[in-house]
Protein backbone atom coordinates (compact mmCIF):
# COMPACT_ATOMS: atom_id res chain seq x y z
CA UNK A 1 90.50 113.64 86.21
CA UNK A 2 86.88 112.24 86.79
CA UNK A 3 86.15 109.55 89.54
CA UNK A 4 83.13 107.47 90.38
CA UNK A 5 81.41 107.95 94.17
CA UNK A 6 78.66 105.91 94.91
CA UNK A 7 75.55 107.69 96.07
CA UNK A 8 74.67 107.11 100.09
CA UNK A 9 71.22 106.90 101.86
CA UNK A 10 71.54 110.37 103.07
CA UNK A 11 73.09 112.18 100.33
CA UNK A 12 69.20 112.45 98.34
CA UNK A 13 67.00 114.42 100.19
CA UNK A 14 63.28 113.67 99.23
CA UNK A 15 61.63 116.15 97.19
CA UNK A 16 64.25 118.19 96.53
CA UNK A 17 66.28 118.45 93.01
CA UNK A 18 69.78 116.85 92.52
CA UNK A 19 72.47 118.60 92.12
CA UNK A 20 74.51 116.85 90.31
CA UNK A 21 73.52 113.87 86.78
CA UNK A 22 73.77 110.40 88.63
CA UNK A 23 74.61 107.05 86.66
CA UNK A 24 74.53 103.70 86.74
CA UNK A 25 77.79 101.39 87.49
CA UNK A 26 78.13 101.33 83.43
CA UNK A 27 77.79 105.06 83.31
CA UNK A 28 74.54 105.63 82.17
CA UNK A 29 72.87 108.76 83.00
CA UNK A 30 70.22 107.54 85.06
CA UNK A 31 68.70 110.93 86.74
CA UNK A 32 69.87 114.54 85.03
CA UNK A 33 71.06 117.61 87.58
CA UNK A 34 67.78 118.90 88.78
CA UNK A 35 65.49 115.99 89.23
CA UNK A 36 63.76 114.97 91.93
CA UNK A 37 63.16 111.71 94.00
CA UNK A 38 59.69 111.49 94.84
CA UNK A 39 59.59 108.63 97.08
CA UNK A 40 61.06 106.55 99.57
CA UNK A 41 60.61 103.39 97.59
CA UNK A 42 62.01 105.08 94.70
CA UNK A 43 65.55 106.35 96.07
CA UNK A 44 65.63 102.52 97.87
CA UNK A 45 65.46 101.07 94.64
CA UNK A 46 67.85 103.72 92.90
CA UNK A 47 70.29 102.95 95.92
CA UNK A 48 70.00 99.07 95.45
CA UNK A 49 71.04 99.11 91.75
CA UNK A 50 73.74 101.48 92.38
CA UNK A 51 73.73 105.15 91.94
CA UNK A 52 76.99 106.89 91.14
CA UNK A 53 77.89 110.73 90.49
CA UNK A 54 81.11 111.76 88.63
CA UNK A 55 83.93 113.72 90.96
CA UNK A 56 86.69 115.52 89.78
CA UNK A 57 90.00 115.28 91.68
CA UNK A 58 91.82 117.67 90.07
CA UNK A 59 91.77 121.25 90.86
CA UNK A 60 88.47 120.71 92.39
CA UNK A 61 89.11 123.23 95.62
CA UNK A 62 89.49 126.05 93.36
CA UNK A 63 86.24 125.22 91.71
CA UNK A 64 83.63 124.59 94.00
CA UNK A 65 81.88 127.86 96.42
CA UNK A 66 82.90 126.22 99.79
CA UNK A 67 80.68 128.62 101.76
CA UNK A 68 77.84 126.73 99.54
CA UNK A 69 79.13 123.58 100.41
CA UNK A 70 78.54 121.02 103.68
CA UNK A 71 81.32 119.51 105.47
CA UNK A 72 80.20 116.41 104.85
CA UNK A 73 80.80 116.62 100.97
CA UNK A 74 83.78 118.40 101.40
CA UNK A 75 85.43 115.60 103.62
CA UNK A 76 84.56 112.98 100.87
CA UNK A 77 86.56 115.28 98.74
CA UNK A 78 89.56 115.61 100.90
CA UNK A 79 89.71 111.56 101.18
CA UNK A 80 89.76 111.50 97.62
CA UNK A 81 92.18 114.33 96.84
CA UNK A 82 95.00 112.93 99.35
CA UNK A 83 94.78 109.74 97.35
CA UNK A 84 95.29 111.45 93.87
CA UNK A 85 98.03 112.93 95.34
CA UNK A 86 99.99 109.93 96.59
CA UNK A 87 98.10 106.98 94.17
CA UNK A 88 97.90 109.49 90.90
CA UNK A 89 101.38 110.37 89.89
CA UNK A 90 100.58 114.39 91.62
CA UNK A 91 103.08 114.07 94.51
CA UNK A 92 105.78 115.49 93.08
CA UNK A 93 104.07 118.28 91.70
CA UNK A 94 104.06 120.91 94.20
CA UNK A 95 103.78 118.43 96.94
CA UNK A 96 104.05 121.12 99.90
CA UNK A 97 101.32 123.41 98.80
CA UNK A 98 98.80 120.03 97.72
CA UNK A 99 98.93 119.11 101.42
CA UNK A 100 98.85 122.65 102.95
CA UNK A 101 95.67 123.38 100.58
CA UNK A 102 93.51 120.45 102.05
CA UNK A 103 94.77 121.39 105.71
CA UNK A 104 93.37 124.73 104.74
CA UNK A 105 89.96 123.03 103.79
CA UNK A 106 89.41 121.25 106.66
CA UNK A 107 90.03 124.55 108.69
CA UNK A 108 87.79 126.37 106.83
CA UNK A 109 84.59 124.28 107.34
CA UNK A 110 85.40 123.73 111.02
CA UNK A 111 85.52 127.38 111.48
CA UNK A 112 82.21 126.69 109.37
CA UNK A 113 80.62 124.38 111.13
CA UNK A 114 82.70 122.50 113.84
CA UNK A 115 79.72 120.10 115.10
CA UNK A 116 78.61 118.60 111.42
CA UNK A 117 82.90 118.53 110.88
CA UNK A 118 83.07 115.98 113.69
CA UNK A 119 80.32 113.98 112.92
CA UNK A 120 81.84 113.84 109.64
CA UNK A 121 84.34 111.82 111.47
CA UNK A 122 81.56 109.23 112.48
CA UNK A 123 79.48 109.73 109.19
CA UNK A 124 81.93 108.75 107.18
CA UNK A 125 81.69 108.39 103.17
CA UNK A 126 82.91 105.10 102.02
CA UNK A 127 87.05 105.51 100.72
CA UNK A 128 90.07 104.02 101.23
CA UNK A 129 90.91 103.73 104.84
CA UNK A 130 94.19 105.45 105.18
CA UNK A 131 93.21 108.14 103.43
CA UNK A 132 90.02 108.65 105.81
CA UNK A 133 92.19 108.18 109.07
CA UNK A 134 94.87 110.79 107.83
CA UNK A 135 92.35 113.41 107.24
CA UNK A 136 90.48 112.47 110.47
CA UNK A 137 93.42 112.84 112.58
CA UNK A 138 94.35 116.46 110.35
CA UNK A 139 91.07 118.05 112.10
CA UNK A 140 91.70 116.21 115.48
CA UNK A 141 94.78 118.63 114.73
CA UNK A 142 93.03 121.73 114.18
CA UNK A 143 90.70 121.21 117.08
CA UNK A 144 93.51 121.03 119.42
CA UNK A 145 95.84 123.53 118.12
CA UNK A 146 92.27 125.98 117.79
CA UNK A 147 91.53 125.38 121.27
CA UNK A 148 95.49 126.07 122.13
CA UNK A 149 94.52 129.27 120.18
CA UNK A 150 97.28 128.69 117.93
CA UNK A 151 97.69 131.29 114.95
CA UNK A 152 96.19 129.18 111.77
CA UNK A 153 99.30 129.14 109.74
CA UNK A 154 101.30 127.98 112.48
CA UNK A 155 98.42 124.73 112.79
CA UNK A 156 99.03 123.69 109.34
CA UNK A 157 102.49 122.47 109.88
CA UNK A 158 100.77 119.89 112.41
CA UNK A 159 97.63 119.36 109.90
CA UNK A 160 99.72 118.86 107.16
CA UNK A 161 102.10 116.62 109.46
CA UNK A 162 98.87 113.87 110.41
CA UNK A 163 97.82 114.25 106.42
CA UNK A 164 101.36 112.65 105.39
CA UNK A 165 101.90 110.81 108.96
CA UNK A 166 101.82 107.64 107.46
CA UNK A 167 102.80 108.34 103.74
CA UNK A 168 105.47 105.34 103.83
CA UNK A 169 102.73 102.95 104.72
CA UNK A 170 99.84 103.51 103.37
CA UNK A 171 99.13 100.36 101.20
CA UNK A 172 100.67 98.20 104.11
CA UNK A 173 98.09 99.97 106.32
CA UNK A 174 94.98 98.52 103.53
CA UNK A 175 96.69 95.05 104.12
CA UNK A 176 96.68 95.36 107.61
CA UNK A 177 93.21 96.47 107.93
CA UNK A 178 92.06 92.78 106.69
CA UNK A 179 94.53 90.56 108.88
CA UNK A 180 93.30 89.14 111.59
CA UNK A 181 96.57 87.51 112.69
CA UNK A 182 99.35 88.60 114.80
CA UNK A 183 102.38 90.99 112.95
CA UNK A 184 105.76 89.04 111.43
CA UNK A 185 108.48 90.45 112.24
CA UNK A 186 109.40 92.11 109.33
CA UNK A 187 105.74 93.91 109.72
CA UNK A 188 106.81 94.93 113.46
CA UNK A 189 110.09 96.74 111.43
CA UNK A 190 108.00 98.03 108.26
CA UNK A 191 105.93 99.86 111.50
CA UNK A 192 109.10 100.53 113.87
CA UNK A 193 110.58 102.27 110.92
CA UNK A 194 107.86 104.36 108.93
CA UNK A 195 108.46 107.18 110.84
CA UNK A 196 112.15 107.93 109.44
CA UNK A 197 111.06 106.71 105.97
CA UNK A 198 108.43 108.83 106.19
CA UNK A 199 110.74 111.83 106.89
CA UNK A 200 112.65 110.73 103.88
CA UNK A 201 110.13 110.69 101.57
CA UNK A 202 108.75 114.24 102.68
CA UNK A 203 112.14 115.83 102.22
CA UNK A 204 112.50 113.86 98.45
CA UNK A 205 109.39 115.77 98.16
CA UNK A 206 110.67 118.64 98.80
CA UNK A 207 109.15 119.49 102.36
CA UNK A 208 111.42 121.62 104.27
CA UNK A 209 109.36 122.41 107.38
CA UNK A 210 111.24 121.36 110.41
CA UNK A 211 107.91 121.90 112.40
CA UNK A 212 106.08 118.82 109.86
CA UNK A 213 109.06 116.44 109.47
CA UNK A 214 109.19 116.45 113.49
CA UNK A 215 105.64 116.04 114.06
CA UNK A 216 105.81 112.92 111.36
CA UNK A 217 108.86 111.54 113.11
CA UNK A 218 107.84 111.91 116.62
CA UNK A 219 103.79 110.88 116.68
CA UNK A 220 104.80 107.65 118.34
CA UNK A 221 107.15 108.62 120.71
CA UNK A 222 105.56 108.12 124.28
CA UNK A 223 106.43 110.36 127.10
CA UNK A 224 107.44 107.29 129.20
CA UNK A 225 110.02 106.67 126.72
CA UNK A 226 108.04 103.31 125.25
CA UNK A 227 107.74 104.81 121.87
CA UNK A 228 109.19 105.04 118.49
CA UNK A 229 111.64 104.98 116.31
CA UNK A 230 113.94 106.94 119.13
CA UNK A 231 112.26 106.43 122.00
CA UNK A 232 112.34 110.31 123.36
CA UNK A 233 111.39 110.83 126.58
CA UNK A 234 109.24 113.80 127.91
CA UNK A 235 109.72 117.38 126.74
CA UNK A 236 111.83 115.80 123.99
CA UNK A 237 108.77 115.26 122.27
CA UNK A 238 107.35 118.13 120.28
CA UNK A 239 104.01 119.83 121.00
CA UNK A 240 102.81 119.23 117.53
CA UNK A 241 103.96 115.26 117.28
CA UNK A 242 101.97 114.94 121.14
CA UNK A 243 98.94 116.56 119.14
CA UNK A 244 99.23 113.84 116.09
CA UNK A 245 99.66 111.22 118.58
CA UNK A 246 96.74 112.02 120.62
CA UNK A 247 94.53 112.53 117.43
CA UNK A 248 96.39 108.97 115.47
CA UNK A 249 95.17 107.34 119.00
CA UNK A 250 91.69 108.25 118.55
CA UNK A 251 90.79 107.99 115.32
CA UNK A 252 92.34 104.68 115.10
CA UNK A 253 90.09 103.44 118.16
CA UNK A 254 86.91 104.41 116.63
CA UNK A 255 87.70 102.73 113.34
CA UNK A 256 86.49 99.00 113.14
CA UNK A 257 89.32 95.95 112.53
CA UNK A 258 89.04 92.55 110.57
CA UNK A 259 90.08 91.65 114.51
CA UNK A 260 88.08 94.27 116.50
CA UNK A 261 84.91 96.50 116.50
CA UNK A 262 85.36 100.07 116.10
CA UNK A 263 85.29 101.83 120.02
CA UNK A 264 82.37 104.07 120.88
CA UNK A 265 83.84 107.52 120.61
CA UNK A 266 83.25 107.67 124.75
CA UNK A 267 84.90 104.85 125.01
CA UNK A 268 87.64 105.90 123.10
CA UNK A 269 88.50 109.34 125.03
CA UNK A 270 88.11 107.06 128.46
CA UNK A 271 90.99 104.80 126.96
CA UNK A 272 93.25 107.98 125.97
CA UNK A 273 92.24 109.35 129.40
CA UNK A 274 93.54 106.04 131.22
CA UNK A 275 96.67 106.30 129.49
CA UNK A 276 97.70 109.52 130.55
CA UNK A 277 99.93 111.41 131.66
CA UNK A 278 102.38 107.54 131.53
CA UNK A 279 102.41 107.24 127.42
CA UNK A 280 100.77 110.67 126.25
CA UNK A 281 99.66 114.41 127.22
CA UNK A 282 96.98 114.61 129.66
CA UNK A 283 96.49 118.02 129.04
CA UNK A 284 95.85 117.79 125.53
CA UNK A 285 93.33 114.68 126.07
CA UNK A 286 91.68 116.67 128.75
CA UNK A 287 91.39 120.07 126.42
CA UNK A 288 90.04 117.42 123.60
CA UNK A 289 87.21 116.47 125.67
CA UNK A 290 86.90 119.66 126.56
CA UNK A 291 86.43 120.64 123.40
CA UNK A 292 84.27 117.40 121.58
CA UNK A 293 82.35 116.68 124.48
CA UNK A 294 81.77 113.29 126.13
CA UNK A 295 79.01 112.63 123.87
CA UNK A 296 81.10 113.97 120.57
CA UNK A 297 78.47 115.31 117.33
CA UNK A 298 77.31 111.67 115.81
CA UNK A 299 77.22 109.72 118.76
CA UNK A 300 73.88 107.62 118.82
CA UNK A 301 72.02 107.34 122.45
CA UNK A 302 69.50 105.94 124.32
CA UNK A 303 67.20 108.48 126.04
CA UNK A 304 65.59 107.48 129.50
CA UNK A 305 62.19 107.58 127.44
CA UNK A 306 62.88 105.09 124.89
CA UNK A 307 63.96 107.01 122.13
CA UNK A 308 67.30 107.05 119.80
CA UNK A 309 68.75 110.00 119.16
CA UNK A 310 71.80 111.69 117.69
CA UNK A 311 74.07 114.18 119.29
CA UNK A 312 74.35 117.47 116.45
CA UNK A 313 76.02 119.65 118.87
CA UNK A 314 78.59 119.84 121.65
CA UNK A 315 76.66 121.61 124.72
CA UNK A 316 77.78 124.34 127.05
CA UNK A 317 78.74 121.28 129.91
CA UNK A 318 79.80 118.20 128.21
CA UNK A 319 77.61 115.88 129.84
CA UNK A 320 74.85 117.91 127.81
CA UNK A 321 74.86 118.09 124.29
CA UNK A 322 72.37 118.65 122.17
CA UNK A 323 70.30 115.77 120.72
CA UNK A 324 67.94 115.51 118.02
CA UNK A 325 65.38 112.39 118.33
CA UNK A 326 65.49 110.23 115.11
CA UNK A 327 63.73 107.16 116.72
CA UNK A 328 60.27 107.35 118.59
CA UNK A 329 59.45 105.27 121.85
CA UNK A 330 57.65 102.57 119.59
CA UNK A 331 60.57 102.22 117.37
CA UNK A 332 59.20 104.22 114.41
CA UNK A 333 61.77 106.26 112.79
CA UNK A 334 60.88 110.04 112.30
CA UNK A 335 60.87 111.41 109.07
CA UNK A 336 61.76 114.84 111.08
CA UNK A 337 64.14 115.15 114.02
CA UNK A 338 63.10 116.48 117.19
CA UNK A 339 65.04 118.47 119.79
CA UNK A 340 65.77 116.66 122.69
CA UNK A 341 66.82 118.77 126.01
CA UNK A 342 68.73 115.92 127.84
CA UNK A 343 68.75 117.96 130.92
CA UNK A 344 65.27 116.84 130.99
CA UNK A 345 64.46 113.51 132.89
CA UNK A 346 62.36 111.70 130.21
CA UNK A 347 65.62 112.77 127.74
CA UNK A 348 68.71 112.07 129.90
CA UNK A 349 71.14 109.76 128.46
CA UNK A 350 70.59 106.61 129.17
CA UNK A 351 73.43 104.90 127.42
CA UNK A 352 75.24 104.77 124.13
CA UNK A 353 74.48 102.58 121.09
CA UNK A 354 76.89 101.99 118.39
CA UNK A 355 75.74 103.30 114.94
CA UNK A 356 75.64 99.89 113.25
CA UNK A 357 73.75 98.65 116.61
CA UNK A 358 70.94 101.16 115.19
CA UNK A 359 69.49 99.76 112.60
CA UNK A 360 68.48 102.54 110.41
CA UNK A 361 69.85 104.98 108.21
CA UNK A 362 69.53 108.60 109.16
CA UNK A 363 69.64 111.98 107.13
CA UNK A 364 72.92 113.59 107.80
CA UNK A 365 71.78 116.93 105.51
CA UNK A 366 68.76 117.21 107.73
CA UNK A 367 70.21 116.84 111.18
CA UNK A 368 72.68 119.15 110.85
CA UNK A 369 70.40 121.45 109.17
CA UNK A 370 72.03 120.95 104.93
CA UNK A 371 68.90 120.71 103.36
């Protein structure tokens, strides 16, 4: 099955051929497979009509040279893939393995590439929101469980757990995303209860892993006992479902609201930090940070100097990662990055900006090094 994506600032590099025919919103081949953009004013005006390529959902792991391919594509394709599976008619086909085949995926590029993974997380392609959150919170997963230096078979039951978390609520999560007014009461009980339906709808599917149906049932119990749908207290609540919890949290706090703006992903691990160890697992917040840094890959800053720049890499200490400049001190943006050592006085962090609080778009192939 085929699928229109619209083309991003950021997916055309400049000069250098297309992989892939592009169209028009009517599907007319606009630019074959091998041609090349030539100038900026060009790809703007490409970009403003609307530039689409052609994606096929189905069976389109086992067709594609992953070691070829950049996280950031293959995230678009996981977003896409978990909705054919649940919005297509596919999830009673071989339900179990569908899931545990894009848990694989997303283990396979962070083993990859873990940095441009979790800036994938902040670069996001444009797709349905549940969709994105489930297979944000699926890596949040596998960068907890990898850092608990959990065997990777044994990390897919939790991946494949925060992929199907909220499979009896996903178009009531789209609804909810524009409502700026407080939940009815029969929303407060459609939420209370997904967990259990969700259980129910993973065993109609055939799941049978005790280790995924807890982990969906349990990721919002809270340790004080304030959770739900059973409110367990403590060591009654799984390992995995405290690592879906913990990763839910997050990636729902740096995802904008018709009633809030997204958190700044700082932010966001100061809030989970605050909350512990009352409501969730301090030790898995604190290995998290550990792990993504203060300053996770994506994060926009202000340098002492002036300039913008854009954290590619967790560093060694996590108050130093490493930056590349995309903005000079008179505003201009560069055409190339520029290593930034923020160790250095003139590059030391001088705060964070939000990325729509930039103003520009920025190469995502070219800072973390897809070209």
């Amino acid at each position: 099955m085929m699928q229109k994506k619209r083309v991003k600032q950021g997916d055309i590099i400049i000069g250098k051929p297309l992989q892939w025919d592009a169209f028009d919103e009517h599907d007319k081949l606009l630019l074959k497979e091998g041609s090349i953009i030539q100038s900026e004013f060009q790809l703007n005006a490409l970009l403003n009509r609307g530039l689409y390529i052609r994606s096929r959902l189905e069976n389109q792991f086992s067709d594609v040279d992953h070691q070829n391919r950049c996280p950031f594509e293959a995230f678009a394709d996981t977003y896409e893939r978990l909705e054919f599976i649940f919005c297509r008619g596919e999830a009673e086909k071989n339900f179990s393995s569908k899931i545990r085949d894009i848990g694989k995926i997303l283990q396979q590029y962070y083993k990859q590439d873990a940095n441009a993974s979790l800036a994938a997380l902040l670069f996001c392609e444009e797709s349905k929101y549940p969709f994105i959150h489930s297979v944000h919170t699926a890596l949040m997963c596998e960068v907890t469980l990898h850092a608990l230096e959990w065997p990777p078979e044994e990390r897919l039951s939790t991946i494949a757990a925060a992929l199907t978390m909220n499979i009896a609520i996903f178009q009531f999560q789209e609804r909810l995303l524009s409502q700026k007014g407080p939940l009815s009461e029969q929303q407060r009980q459609e939420i209370q209860n997904h967990p259990i339906r969700g259980c129910d709808i993973l065993r109609g599917l055939g799941v049978t892993d005790q280790v995924w149906l807890d982990a969906v049932l349990g990721h919002h119990e809270r340790l004080d006992g304030s959770g739900y749908p059973r409110a367990l207290k403590g060591d009654d609540i799984s390992v995995p479902a405290r690592v879906v919890a913990i990763g839910d949290l997050y990636c729902a706090k740096i995802s904008s609201r018709a009633y809030r703006k997204s958190l700044l992903p700082s932010n966001a691990l100061r809030q989970l930090f605050l909350e512990t160890p009352q409501k969730i697992d301090g030790s898995i917040v604190k290995l998290l940070i550990k792990k993504i840094g203060m300053y996770p890959p994506g994060t926009f800053v202000e340098l002492n100097n002036g300039e913008i720049a854009v954290v590619t890499q967790v560093g060694e200490e996590v108050q130093y990662p490493v930056l590349k400049s995309v903005v000079g001190m008179s505003g201009t943006p560069r055409t190339t990055p520029l290593f930034r050592d923020c160790r250095a006085e003139e590059f030391r962090i001088k705060k964070i900006i939000g990325q729509s609080d930039v103003g520009i778009e920025v190469n995502r192939y070219i800072l973390w090094g897809y070209t």
